[in-house]
N, C-alpha and C. Protein backbone atom coordinates (compact mmCIF):
# COMPACT_ATOMS: atom_id res chain seq x y z
N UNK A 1 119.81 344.40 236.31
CA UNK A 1 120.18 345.47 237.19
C UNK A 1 120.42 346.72 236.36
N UNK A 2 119.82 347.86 236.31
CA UNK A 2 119.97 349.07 236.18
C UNK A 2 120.86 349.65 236.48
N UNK A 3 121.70 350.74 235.74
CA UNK A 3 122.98 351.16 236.57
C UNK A 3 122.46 352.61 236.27
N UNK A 4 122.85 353.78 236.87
CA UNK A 4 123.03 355.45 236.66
C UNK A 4 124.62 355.81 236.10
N UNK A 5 124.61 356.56 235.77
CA UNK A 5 126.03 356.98 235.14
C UNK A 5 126.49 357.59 236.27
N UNK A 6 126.17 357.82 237.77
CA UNK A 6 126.79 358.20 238.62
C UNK A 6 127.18 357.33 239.41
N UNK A 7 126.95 356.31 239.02
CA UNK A 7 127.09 354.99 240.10
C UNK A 7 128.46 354.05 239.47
N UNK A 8 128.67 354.37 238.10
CA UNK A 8 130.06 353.42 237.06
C UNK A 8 131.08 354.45 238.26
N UNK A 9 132.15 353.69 238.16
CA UNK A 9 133.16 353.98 238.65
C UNK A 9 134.16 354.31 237.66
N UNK A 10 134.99 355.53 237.43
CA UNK A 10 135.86 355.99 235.97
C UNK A 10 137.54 355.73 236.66
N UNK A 11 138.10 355.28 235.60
CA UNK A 11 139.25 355.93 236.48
C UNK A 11 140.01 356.62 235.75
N UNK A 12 141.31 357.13 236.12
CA UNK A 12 141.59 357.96 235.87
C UNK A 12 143.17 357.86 235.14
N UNK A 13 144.06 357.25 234.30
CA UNK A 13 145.30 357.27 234.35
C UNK A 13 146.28 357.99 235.27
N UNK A 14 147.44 357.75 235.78
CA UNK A 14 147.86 358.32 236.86
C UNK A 14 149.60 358.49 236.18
N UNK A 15 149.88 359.53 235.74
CA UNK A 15 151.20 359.62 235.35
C UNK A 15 152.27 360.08 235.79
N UNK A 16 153.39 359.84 235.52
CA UNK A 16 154.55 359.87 236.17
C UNK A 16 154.74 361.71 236.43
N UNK A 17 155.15 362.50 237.57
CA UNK A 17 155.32 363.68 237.43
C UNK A 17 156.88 364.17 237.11
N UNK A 18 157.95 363.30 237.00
CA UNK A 18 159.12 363.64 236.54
C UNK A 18 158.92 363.22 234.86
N UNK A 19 158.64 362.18 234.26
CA UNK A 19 159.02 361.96 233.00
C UNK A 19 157.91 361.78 232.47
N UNK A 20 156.87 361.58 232.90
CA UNK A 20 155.16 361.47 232.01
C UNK A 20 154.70 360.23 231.95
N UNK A 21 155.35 358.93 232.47
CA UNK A 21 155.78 357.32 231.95
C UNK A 21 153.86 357.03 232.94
N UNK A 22 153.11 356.65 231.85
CA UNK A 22 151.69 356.16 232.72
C UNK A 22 152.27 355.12 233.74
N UNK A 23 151.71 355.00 235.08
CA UNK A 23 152.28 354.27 236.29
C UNK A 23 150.71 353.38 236.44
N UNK A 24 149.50 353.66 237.15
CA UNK A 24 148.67 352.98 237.09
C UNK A 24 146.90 353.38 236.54
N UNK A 25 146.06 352.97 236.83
CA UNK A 25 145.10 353.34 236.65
C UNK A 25 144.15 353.98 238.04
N UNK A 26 143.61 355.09 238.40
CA UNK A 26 142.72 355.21 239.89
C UNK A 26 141.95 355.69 239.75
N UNK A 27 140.89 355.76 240.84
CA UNK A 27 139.64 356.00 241.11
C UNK A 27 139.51 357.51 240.79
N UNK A 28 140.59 358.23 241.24
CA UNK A 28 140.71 359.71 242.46
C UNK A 28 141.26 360.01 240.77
N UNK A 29 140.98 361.92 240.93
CA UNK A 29 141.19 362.41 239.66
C UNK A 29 142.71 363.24 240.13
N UNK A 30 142.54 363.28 241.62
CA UNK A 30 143.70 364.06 241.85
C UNK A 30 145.42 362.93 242.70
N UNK A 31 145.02 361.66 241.64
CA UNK A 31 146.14 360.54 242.51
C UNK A 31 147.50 361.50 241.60
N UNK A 32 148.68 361.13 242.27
CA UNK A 32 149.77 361.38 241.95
C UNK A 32 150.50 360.50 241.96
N UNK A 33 151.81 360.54 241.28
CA UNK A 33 152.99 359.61 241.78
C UNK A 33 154.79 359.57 240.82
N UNK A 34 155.09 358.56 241.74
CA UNK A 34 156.05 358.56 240.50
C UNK A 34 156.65 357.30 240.39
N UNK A 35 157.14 357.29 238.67
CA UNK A 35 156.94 355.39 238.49
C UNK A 35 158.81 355.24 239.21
N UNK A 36 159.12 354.01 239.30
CA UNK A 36 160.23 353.15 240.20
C UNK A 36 161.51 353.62 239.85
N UNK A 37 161.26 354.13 238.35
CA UNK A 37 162.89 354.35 238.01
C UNK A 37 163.30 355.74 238.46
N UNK A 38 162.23 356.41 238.15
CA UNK A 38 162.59 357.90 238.46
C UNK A 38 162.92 358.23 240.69
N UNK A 39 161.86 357.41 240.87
CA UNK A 39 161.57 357.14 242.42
C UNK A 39 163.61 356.94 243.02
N UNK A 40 163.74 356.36 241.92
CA UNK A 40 165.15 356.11 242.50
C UNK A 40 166.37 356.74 242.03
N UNK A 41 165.98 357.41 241.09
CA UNK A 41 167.35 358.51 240.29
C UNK A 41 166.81 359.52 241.38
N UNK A 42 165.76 359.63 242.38
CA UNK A 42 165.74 361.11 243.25
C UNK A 42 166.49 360.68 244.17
N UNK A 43 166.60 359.43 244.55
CA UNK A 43 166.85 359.30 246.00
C UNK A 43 168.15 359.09 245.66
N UNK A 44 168.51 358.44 244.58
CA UNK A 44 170.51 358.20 244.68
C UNK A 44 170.71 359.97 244.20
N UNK A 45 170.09 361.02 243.75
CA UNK A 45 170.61 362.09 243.53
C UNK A 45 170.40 362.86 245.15
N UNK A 46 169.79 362.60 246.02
CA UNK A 46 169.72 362.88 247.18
C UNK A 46 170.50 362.38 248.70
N UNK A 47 170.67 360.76 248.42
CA UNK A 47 171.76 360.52 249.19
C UNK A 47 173.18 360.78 248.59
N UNK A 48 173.61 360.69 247.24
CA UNK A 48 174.90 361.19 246.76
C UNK A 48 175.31 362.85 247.35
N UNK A 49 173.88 363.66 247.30
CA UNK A 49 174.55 364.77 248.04
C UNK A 49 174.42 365.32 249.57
N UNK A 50 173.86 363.97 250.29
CA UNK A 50 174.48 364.15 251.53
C UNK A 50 175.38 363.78 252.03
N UNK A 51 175.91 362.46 251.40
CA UNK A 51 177.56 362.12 251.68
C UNK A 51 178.39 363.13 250.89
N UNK A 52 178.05 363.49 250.03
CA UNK A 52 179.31 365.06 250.10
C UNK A 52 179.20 366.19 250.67
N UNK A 53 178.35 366.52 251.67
CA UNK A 53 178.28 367.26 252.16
C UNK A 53 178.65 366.95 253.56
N UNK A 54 178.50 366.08 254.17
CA UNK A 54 178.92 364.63 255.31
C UNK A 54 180.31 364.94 255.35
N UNK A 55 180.69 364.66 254.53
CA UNK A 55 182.17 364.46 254.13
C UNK A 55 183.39 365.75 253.86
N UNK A 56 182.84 366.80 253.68
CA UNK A 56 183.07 368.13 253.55
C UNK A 56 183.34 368.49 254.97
N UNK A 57 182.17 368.28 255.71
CA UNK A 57 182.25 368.83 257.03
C UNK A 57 183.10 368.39 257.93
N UNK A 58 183.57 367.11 257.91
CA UNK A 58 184.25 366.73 258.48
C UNK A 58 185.63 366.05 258.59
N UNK A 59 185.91 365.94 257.12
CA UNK A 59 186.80 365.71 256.89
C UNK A 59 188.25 366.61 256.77
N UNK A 60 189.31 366.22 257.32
CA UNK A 60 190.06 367.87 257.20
C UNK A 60 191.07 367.49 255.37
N UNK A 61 191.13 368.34 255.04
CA UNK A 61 191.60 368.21 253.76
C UNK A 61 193.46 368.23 253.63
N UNK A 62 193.75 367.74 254.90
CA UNK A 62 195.58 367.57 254.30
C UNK A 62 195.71 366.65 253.75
């Protein structure tokens, strides 16, 4: 079987956009992402500041 160099499939490394950490390999030149650890220092830095802000609002401070 004959192949064309347009027909190999390349991929592409796909790296972390907070810390650079390579996550997987893809097809697409424009995949994005972000690897598990960082995925979750956003979200505990994101729910930590809606319970203080939650909590601000409603809480009376005597």
């Amino acid at each position: 079987m004959d192949f064309n160099c347009d027909e190999r499939e390349t991929t592409v490394p796909v790296a972390c956009e907070w810390c650079g950490a390579k996550i997987r390999d893809d097809g697409q030149e424009d995949a994005s992402g972000v690897c598990l650890q960082c995925f979750y220092q956003i979200l505990s830095n994101h729910l930590s500041a809606q319970k203080q802000s939650v909590y601000g609002e409603f809480v009376s401070d005597r």
